[in-house]
PDB file of N, CA and C in Angstrom:
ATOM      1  N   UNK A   1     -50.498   4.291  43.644  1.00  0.00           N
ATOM      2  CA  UNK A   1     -51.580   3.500  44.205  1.00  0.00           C
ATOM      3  C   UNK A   1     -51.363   3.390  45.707  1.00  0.00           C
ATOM      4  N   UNK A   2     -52.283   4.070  46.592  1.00  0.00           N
ATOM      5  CA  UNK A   2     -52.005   4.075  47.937  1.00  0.00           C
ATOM      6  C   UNK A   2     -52.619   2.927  48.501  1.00  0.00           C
ATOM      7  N   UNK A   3     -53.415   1.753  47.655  1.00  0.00           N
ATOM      8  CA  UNK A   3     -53.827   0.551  48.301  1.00  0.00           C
ATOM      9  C   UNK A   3     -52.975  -0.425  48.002  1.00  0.00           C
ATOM     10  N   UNK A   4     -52.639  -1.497  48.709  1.00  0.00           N
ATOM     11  CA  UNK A   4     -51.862  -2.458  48.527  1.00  0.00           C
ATOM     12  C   UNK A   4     -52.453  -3.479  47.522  1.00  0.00           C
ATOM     13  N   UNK A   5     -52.223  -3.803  46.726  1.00  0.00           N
ATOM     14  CA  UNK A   5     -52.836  -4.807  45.924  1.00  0.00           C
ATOM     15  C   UNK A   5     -53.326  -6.410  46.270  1.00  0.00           C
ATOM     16  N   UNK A   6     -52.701  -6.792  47.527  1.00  0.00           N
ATOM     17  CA  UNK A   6     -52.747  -8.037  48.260  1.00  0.00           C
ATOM     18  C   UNK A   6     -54.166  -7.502  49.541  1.00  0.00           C
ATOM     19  N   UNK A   7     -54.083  -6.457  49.845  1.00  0.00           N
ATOM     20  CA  UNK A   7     -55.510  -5.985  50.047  1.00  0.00           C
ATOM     21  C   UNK A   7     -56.523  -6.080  49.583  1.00  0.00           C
ATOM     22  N   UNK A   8     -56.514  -5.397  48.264  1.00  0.00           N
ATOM     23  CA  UNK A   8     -57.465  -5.684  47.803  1.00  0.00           C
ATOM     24  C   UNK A   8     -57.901  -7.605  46.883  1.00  0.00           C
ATOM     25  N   UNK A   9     -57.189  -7.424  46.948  1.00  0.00           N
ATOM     26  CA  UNK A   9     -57.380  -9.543  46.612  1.00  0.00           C
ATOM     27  C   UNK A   9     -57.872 -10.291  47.939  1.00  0.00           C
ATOM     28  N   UNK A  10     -57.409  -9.470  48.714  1.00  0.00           N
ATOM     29  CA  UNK A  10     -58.403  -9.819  50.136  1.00  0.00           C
ATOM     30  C   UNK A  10     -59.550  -9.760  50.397  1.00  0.00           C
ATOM     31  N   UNK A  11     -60.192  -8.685  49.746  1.00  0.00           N
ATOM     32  CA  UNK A  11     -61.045  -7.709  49.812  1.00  0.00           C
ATOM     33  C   UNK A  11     -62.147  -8.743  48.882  1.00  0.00           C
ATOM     34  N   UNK A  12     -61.570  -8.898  47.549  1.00  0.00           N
ATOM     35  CA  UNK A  12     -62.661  -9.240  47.101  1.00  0.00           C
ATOM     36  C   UNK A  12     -62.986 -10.771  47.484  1.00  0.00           C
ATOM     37  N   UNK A  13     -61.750 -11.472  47.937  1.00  0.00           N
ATOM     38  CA  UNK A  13     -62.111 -13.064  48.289  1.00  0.00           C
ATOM     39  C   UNK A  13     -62.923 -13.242  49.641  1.00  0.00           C
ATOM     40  N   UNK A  14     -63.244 -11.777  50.737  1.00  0.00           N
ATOM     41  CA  UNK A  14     -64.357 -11.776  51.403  1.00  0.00           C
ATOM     42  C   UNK A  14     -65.668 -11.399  50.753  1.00  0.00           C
ATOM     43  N   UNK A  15     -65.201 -10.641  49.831  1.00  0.00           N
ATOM     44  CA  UNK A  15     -66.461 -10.298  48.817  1.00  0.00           C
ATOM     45  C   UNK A  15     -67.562 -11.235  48.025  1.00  0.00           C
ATOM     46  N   UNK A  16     -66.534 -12.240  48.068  1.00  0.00           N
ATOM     47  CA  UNK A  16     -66.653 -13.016  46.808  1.00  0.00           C
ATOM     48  C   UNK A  16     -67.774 -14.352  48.133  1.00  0.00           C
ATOM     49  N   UNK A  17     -67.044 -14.125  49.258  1.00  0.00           N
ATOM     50  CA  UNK A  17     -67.606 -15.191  50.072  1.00  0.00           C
ATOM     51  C   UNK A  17     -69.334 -14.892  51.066  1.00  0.00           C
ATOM     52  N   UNK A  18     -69.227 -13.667  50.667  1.00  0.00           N
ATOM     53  CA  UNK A  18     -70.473 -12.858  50.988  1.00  0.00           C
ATOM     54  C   UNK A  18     -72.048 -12.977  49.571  1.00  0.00           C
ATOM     55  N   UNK A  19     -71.636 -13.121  48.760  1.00  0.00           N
ATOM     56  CA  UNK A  19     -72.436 -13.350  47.414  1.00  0.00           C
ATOM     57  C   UNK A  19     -73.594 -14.121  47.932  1.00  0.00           C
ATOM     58  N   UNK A  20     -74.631 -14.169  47.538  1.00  0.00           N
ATOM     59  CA  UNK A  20     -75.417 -15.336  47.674  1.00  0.00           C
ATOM     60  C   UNK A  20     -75.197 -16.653  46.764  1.00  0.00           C
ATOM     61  N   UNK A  21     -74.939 -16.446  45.679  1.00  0.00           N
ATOM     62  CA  UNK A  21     -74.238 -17.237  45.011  1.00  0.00           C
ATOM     63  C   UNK A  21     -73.410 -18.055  45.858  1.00  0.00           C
ATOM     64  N   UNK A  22     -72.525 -17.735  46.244  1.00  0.00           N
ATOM     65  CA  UNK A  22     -71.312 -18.725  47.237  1.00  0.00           C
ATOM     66  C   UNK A  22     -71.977 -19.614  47.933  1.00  0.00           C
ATOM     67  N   UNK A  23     -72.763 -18.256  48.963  1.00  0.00           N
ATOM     68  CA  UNK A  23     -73.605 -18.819  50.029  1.00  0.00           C
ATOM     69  C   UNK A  23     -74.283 -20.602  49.573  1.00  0.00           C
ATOM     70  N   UNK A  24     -74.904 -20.260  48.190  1.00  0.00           N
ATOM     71  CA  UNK A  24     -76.061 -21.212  48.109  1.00  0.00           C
ATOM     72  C   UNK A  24     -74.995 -22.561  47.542  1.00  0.00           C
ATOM     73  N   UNK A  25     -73.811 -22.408  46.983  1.00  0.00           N
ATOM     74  CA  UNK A  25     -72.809 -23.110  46.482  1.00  0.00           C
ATOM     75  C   UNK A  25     -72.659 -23.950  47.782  1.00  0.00           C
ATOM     76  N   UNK A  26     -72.198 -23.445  48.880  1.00  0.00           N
ATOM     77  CA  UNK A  26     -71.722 -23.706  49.980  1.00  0.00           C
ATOM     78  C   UNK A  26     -72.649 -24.785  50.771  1.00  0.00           C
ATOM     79  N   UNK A  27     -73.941 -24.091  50.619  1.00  0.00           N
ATOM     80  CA  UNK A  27     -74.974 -25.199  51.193  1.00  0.00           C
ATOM     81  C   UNK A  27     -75.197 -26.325  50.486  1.00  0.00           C
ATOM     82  N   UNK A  28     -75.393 -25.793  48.771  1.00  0.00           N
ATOM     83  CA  UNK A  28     -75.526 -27.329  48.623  1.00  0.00           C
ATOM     84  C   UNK A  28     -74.600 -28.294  48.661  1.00  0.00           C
ATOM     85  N   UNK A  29     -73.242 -27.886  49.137  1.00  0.00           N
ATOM     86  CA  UNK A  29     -72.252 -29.306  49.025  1.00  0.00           C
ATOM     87  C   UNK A  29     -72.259 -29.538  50.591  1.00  0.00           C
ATOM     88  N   UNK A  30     -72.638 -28.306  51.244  1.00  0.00           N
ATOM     89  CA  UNK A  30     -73.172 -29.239  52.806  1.00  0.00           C
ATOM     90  C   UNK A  30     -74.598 -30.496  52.783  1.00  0.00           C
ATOM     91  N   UNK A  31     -74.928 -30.288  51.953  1.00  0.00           N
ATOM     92  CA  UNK A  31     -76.079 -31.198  51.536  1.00  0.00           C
ATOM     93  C   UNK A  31     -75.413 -32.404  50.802  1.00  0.00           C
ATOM     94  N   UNK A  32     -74.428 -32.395  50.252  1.00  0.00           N
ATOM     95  CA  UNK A  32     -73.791 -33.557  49.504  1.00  0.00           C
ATOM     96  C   UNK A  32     -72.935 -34.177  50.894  1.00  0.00           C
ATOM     97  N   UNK A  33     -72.218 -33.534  51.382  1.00  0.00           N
ATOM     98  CA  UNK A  33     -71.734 -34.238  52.291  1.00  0.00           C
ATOM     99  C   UNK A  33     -72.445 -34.861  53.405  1.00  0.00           C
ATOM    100  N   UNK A  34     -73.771 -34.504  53.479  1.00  0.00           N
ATOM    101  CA  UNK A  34     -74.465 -35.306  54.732  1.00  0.00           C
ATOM    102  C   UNK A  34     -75.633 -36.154  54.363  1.00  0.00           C
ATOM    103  N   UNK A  35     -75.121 -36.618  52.756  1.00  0.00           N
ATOM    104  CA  UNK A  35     -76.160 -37.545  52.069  1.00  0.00           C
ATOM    105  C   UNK A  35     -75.279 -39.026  51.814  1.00  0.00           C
ATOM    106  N   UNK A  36     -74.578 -39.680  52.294  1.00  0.00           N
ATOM    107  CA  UNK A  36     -73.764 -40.705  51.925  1.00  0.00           C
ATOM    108  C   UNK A  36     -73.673 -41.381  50.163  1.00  0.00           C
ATOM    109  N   UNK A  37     -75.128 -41.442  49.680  1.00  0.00           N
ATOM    110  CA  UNK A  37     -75.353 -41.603  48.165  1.00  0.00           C
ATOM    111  C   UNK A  37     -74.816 -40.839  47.591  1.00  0.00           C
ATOM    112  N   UNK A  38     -75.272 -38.848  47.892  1.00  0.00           N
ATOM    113  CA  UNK A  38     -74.363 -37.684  47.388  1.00  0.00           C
ATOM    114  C   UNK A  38     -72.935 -37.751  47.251  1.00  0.00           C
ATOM    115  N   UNK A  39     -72.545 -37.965  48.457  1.00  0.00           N
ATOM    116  CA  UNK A  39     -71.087 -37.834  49.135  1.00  0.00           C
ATOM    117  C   UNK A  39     -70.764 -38.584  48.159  1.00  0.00           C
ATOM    118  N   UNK A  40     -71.007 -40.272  47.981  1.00  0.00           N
ATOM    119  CA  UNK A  40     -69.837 -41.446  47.283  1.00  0.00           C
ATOM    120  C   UNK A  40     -70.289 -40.963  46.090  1.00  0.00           C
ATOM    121  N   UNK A  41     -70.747 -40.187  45.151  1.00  0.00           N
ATOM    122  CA  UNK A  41     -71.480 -39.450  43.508  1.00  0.00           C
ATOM    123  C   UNK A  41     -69.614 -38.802  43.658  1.00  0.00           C
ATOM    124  N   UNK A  42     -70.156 -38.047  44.819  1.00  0.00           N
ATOM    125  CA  UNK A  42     -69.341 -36.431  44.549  1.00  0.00           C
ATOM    126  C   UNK A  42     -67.932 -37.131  44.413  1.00  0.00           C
ATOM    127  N   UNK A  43     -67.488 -38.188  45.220  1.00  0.00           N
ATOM    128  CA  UNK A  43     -66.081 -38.400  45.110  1.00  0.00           C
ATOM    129  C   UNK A  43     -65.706 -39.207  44.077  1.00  0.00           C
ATOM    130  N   UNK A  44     -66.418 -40.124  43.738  1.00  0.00           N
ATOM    131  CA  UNK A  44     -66.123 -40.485  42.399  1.00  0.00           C
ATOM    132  C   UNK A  44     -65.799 -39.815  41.665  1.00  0.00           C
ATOM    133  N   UNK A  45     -66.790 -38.816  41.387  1.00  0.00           N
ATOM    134  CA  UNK A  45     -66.602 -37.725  40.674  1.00  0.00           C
ATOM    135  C   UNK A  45     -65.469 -36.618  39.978  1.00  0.00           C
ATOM    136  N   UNK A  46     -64.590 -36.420  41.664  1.00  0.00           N
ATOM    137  CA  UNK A  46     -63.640 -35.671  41.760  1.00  0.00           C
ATOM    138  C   UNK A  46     -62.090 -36.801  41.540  1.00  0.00           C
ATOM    139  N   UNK A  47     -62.800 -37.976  41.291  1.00  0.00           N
ATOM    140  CA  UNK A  47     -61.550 -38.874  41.491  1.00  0.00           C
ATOM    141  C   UNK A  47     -61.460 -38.963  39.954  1.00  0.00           C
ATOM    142  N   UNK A  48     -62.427 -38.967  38.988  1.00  0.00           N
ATOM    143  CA  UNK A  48     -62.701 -38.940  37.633  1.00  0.00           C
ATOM    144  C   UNK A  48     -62.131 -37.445  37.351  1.00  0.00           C
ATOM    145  N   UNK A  49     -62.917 -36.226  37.698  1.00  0.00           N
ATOM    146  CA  UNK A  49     -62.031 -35.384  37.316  1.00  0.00           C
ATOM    147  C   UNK A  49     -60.319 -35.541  37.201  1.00  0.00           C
ATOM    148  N   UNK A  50     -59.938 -35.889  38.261  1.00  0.00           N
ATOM    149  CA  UNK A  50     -58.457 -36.151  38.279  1.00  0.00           C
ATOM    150  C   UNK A  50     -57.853 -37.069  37.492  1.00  0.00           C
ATOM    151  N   UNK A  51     -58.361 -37.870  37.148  1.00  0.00           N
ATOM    152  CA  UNK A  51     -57.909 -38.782  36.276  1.00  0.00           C
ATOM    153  C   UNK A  51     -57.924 -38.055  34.499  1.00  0.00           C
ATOM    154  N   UNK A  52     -59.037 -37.765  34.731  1.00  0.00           N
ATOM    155  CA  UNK A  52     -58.981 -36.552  33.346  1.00  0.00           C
ATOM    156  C   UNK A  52     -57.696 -35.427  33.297  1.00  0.00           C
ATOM    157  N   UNK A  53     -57.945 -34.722  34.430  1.00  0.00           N
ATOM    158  CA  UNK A  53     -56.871 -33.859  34.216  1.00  0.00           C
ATOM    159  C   UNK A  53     -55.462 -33.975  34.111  1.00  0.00           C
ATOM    160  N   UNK A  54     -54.896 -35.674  34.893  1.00  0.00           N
ATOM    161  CA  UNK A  54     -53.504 -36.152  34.597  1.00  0.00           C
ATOM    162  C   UNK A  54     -53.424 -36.336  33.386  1.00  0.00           C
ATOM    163  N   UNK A  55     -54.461 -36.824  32.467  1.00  0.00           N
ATOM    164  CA  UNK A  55     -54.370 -37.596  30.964  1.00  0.00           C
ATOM    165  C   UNK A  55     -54.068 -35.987  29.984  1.00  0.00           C
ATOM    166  N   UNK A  56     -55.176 -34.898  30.402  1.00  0.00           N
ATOM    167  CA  UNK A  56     -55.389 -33.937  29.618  1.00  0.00           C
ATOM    168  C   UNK A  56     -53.551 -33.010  30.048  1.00  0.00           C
ATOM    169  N   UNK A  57     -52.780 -33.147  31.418  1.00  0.00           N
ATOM    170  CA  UNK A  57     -51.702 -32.807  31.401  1.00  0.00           C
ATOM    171  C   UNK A  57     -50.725 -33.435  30.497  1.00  0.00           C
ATOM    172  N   UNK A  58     -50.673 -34.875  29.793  1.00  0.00           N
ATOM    173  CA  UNK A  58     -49.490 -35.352  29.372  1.00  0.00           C
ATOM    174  C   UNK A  58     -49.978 -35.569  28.120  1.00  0.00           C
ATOM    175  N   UNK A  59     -50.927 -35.041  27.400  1.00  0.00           N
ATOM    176  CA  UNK A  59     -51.343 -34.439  26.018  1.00  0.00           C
ATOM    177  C   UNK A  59     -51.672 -35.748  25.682  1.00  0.00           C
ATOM    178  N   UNK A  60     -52.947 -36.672  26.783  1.00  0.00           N
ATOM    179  CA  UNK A  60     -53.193 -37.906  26.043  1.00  0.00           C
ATOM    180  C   UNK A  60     -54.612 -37.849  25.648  1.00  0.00           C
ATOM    181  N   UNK A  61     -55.136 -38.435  24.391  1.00  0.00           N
ATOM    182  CA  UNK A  61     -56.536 -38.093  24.334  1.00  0.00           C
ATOM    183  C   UNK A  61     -57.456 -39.390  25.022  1.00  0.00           C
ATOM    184  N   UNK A  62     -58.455 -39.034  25.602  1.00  0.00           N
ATOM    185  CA  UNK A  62     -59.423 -39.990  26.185  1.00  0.00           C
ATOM    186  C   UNK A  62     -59.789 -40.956  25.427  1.00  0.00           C
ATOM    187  N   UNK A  63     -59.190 -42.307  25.465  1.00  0.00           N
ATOM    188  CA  UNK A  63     -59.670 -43.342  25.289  1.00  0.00           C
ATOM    189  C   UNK A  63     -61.596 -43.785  25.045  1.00  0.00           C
ATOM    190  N   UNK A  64     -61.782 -44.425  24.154  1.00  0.00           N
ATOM    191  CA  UNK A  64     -62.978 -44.960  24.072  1.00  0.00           C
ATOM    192  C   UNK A  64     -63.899 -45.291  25.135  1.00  0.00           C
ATOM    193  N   UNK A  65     -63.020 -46.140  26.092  1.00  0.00           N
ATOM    194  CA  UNK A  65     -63.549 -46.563  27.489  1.00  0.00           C
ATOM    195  C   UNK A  65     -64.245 -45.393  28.116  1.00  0.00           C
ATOM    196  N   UNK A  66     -62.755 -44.269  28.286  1.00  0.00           N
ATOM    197  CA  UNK A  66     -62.875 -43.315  28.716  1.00  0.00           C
ATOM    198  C   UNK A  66     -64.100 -42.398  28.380  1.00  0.00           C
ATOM    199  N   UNK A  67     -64.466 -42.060  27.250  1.00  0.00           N
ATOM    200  CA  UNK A  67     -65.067 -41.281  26.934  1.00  0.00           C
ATOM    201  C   UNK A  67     -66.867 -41.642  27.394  1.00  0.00           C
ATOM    202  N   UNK A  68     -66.846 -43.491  27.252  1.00  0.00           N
ATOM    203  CA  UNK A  68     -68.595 -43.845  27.873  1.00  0.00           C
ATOM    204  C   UNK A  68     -67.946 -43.491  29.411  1.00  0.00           C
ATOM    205  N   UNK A  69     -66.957 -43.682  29.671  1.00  0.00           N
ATOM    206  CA  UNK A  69     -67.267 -43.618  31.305  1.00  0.00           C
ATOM    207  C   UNK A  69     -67.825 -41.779  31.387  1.00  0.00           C
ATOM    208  N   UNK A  70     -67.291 -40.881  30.724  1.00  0.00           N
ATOM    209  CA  UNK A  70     -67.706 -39.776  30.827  1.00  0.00           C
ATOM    210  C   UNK A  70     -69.189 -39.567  30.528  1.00  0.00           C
ATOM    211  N   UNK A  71     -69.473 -40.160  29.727  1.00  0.00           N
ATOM    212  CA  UNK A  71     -71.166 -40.195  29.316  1.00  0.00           C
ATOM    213  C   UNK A  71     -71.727 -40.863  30.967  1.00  0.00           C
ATOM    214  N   UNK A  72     -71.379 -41.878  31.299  1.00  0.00           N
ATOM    215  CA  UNK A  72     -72.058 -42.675  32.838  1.00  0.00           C
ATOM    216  C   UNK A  72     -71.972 -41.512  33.181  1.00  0.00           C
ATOM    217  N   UNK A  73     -70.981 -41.025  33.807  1.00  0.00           N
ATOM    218  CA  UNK A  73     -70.275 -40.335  34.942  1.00  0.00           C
ATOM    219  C   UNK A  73     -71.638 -39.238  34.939  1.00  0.00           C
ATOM    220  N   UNK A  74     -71.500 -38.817  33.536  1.00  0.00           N
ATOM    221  CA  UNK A  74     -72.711 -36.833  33.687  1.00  0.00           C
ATOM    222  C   UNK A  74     -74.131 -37.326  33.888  1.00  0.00           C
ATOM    223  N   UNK A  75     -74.528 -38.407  33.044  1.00  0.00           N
ATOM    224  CA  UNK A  75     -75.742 -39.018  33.633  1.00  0.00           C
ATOM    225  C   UNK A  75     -75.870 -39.491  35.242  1.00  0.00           C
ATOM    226  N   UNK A  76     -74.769 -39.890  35.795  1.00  0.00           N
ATOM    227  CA  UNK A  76     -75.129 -40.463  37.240  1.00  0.00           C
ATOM    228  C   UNK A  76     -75.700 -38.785  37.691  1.00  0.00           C
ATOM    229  N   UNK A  77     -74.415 -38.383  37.924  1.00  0.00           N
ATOM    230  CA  UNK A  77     -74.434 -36.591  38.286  1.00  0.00           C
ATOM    231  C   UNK A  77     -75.929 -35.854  37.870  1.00  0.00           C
ATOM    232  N   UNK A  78     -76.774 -36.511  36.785  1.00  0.00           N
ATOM    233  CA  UNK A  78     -77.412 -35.314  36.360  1.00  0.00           C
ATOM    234  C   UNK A  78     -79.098 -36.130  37.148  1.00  0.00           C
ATOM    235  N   UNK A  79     -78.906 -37.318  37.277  1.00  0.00           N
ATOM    236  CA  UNK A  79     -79.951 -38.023  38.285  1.00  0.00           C
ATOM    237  C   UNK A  79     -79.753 -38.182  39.809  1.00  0.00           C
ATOM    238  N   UNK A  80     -78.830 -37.563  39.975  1.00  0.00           N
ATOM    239  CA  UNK A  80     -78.769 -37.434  41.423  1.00  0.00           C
ATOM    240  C   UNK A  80     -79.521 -36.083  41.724  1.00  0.00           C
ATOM    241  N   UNK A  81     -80.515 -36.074  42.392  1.00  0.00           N
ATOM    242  CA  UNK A  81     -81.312 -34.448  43.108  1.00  0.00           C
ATOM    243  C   UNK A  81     -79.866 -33.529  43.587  1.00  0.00           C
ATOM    244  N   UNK A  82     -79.632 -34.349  44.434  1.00  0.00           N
ATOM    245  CA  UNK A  82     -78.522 -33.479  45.492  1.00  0.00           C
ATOM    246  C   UNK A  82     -77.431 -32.870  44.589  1.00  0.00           C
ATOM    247  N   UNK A  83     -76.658 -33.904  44.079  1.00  0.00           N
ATOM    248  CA  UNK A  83     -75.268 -33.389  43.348  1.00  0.00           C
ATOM    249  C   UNK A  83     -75.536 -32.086  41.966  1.00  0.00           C
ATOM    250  N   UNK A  84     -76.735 -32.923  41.208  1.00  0.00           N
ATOM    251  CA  UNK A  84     -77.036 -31.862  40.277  1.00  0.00           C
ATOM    252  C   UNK A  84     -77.622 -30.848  41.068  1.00  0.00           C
ATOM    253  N   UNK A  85     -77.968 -30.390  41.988  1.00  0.00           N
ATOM    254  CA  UNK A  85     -78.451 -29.442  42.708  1.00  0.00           C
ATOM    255  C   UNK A  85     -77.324 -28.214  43.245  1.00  0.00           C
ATOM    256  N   UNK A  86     -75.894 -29.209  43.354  1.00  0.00           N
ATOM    257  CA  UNK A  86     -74.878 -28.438  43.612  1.00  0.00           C
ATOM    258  C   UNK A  86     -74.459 -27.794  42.472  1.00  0.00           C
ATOM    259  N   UNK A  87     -73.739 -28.508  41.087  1.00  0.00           N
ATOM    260  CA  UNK A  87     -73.725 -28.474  40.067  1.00  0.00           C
ATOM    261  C   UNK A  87     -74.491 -27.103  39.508  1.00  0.00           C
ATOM    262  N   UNK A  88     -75.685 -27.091  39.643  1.00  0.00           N
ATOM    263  CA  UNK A  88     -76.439 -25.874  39.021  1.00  0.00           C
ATOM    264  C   UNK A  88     -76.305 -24.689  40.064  1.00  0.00           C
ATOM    265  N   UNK A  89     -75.825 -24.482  40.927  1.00  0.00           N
ATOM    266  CA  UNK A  89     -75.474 -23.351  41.875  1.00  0.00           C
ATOM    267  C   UNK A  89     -74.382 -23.313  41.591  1.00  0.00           C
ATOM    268  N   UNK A  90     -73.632 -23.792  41.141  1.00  0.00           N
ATOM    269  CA  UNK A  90     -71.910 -23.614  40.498  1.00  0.00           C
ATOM    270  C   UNK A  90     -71.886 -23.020  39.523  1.00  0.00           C
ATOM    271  N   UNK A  91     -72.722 -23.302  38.829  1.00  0.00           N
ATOM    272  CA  UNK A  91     -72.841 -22.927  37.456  1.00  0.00           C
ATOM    273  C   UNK A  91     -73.508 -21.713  37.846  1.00  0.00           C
ATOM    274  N   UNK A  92     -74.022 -21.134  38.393  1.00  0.00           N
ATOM    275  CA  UNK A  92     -74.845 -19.569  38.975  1.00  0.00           C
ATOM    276  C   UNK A  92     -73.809 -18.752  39.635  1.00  0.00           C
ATOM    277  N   UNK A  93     -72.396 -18.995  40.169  1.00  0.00           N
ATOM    278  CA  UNK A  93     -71.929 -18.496  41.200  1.00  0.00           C
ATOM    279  C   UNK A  93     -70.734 -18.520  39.991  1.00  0.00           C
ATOM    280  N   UNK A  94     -70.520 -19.241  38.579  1.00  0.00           N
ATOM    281  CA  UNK A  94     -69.415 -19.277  37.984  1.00  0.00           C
ATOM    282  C   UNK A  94     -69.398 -17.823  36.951  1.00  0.00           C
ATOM    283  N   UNK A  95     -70.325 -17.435  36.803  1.00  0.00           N
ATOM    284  CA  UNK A  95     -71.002 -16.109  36.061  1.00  0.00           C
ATOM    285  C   UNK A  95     -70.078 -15.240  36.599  1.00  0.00           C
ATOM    286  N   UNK A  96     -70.541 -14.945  38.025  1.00  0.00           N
ATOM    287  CA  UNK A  96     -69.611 -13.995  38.696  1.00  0.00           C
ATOM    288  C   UNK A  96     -67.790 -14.009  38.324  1.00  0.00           C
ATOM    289  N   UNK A  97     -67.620 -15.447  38.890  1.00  0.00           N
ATOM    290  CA  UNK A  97     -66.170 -15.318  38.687  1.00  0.00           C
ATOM    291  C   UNK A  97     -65.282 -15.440  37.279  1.00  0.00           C
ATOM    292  N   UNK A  98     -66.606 -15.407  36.025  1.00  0.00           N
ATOM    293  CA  UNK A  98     -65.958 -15.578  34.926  1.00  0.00           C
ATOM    294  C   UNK A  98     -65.612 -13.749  34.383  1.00  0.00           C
ATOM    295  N   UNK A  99     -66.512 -12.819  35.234  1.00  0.00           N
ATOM    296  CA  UNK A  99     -66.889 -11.728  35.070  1.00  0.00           C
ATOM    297  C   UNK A  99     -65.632 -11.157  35.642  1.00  0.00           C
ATOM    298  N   UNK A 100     -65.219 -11.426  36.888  1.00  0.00           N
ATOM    299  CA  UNK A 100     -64.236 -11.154  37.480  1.00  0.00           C
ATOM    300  C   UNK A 100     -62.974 -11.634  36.980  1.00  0.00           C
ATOM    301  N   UNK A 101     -62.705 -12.822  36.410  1.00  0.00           N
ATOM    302  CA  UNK A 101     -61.307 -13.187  35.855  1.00  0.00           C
ATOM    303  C   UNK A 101     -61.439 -11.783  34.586  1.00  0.00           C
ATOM    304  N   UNK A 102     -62.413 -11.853  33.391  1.00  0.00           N
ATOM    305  CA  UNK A 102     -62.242 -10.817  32.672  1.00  0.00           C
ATOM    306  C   UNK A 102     -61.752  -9.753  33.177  1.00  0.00           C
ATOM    307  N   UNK A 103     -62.327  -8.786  33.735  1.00  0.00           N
ATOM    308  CA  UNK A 103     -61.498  -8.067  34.572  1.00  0.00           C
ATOM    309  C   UNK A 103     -60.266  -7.840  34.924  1.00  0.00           C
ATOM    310  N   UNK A 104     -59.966  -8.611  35.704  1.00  0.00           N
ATOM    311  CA  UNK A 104     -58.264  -8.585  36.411  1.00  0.00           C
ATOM    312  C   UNK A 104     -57.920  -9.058  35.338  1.00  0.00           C
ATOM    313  N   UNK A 105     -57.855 -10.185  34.458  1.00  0.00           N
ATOM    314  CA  UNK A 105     -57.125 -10.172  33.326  1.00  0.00           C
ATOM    315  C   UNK A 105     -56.891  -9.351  32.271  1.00  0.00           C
ATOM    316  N   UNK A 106     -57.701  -7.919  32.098  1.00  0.00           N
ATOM    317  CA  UNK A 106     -57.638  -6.979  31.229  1.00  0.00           C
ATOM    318  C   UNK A 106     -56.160  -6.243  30.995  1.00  0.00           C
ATOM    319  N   UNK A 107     -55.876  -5.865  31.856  1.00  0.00           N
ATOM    320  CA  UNK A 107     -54.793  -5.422  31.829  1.00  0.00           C
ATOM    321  C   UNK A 107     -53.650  -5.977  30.979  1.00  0.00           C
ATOM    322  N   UNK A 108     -53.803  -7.696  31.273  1.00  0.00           N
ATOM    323  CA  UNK A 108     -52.671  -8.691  30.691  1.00  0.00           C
ATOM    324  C   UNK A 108     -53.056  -8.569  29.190  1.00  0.00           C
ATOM    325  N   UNK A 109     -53.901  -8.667  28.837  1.00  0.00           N
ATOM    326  CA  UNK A 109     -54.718  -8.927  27.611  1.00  0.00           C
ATOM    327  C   UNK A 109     -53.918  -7.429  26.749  1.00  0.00           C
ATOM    328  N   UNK A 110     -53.967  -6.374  27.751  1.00  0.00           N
ATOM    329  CA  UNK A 110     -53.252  -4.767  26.648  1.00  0.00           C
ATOM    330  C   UNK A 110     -52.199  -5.334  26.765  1.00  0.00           C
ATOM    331  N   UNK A 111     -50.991  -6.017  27.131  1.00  0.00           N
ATOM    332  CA  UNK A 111     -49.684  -6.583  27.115  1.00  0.00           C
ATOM    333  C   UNK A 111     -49.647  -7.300  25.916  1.00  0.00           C
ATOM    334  N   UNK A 112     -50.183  -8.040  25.395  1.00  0.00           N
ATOM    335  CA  UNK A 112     -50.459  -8.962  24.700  1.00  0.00           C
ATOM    336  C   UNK A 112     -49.923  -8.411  23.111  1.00  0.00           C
TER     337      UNK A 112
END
């Protein structure tokens, strides 16, 4: 292989930033950040993700509480214009990179 492999992982993470997909990803969280209502959605948000993902690291299952706060949480998200606006361009731009993990993971997968 006369290409370097850290090249090409270069290659495609400019690739990947050229997409329109990205592009439109990109704008709408410039749109969340210069909406203050958006903005305090989005960080809650990401502060909830995290809290999920410490619980889902130490193999704890979501509490009752937990689980309506997850019901609030997707309803706030899904009545906000802006945030669900980001949200659904994520979900358009995640196609690609689910297409692409298949891929590079093929190889691992014949190891298997």
């Amino acid at each position: 292989m006369s290409e370097n492999i850290y090249d090409l992982a270069n290659g495609l993470e400019r690739a990947l930033r050229q997409l329109p997909e990205y592009k439109a990803v990109a704008e709408a969280k410039a749109e969340i950040d210069q909406n203050s209502e958006a903005s305090s959605l989005f960080k809650e948000y990401t502060d909830f993700q995290g809290e999920l993902q410490t619980l889902m690291q130490t193999g704890q299952a979501p509490s009752q509480e937990l689980q309506e706060k997850m019901q609030g949480m997707s309803q706030k998200l899904q009545t906000n214009p802006v945030v669900a606006e980001y949200f659904a361009k994520q979900q358009q731009l995640s196609v690609y990179l689910a297409d692409i993990e298949r891929i590079i993971f093929a190889p691992l997968q014949d190891l298997i």
